[in-house]
Protein backbone atom coordinates (compact mmCIF):
# COMPACT_ATOMS: atom_id res chain seq x y z
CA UNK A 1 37.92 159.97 94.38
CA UNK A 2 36.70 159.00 91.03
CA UNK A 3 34.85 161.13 88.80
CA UNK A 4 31.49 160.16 88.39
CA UNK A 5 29.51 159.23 85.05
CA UNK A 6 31.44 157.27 81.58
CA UNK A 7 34.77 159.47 82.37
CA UNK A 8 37.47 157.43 84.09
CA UNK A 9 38.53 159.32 87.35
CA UNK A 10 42.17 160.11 87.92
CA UNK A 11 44.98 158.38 87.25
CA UNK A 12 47.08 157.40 90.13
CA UNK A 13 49.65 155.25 89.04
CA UNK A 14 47.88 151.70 89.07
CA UNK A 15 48.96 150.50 85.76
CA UNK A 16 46.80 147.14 86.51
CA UNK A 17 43.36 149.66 85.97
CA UNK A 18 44.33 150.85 82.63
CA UNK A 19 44.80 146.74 81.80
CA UNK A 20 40.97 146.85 80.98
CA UNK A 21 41.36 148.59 77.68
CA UNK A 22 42.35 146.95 74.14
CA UNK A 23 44.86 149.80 73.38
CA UNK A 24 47.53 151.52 74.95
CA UNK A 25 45.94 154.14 77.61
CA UNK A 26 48.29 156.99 78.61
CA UNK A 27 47.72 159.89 81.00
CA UNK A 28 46.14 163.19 80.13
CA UNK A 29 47.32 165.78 82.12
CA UNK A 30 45.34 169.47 82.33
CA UNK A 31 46.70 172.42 83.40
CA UNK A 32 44.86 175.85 84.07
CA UNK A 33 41.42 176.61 82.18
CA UNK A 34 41.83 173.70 80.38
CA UNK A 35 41.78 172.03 83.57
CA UNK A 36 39.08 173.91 84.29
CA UNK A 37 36.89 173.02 81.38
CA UNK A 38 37.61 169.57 81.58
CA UNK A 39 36.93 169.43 85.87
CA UNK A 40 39.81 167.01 86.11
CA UNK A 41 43.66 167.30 86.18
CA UNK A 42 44.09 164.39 84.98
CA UNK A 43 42.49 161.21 83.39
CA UNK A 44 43.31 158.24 81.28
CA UNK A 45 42.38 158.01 77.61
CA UNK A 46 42.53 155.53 74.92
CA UNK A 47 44.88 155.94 72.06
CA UNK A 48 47.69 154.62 70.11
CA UNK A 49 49.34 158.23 68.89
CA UNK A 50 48.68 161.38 70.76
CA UNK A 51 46.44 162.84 67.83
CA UNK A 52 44.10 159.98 69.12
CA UNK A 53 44.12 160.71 72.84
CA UNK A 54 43.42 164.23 72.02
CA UNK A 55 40.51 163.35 69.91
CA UNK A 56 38.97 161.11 72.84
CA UNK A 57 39.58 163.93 75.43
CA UNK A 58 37.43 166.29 72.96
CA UNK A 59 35.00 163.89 72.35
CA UNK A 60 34.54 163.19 76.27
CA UNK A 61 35.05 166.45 77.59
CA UNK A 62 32.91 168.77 75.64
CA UNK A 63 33.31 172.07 73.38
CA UNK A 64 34.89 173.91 76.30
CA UNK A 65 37.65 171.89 76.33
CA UNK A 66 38.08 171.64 72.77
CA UNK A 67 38.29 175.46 72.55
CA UNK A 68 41.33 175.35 74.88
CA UNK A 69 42.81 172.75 73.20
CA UNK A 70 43.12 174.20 70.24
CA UNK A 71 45.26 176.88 71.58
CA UNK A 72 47.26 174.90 74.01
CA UNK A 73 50.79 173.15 73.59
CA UNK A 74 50.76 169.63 74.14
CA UNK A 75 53.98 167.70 75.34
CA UNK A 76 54.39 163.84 75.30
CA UNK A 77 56.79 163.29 78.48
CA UNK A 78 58.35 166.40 79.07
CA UNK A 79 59.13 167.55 75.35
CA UNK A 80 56.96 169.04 72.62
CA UNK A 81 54.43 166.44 71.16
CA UNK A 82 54.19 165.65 67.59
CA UNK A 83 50.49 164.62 66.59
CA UNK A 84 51.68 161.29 64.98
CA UNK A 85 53.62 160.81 68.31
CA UNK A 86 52.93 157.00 69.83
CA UNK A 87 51.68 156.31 72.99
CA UNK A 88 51.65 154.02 75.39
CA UNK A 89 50.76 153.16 79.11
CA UNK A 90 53.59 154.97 80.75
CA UNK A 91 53.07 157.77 78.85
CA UNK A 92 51.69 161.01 79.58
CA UNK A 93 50.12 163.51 77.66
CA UNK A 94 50.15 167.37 78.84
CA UNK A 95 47.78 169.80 77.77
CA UNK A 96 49.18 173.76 78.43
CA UNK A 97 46.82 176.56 77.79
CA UNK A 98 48.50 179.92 76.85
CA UNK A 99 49.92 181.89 79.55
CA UNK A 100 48.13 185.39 79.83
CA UNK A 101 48.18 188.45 82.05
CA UNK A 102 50.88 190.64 82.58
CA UNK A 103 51.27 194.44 82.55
């Protein structure tokens, strides 16, 4: 079901949906609290590098989010991401928080 209000809902393969956007739109996957902050797991965003997708998801989906993210990894397709990194429409873009807990 899509999310409601300016955010796109979740991506679900349908490359034809992300056609509607001047630049390349890759997937943003979330995983644990930022997940959480964000209320999705996963959404497209606009951007040409993954600096910029990251941007847009902090500009969308609020200081919460932004907080995680600037502790998180992020991974372009399975392997570390380099900021500078470009992106395009079957790419995604993985967001993982630090691990915690333990003994």
């Amino acid at each position: 079901m899509p999310a409601p209000g300016p955010l796109p809902g979740p991506a679900d393969g349908k490359r034809e949906e992300r056609g509607r956007y001047p630049r390349p739109v890759p997937v943003l996957r979330l995983f644990a609290r930022a997940r959480q902050e964000a209320g999705v797991g996963e959404l497209v965003v606009d951007g040409a590098t993954v600096a910029e997708v990251l941007a847009g998801a902090r500009g969308r989906l609020g200081p919460g989010f932004a907080e995680v993210l600037d502790h998180s990894a992020v991974w372009l397709n399975g392997e570390p991401a380099e900021p500078t990194a470009p992106v395009g429409d079957d790419d995604e873009v993985a967001v993982l928080p630090p691990v915690s807990g333990g003994t």
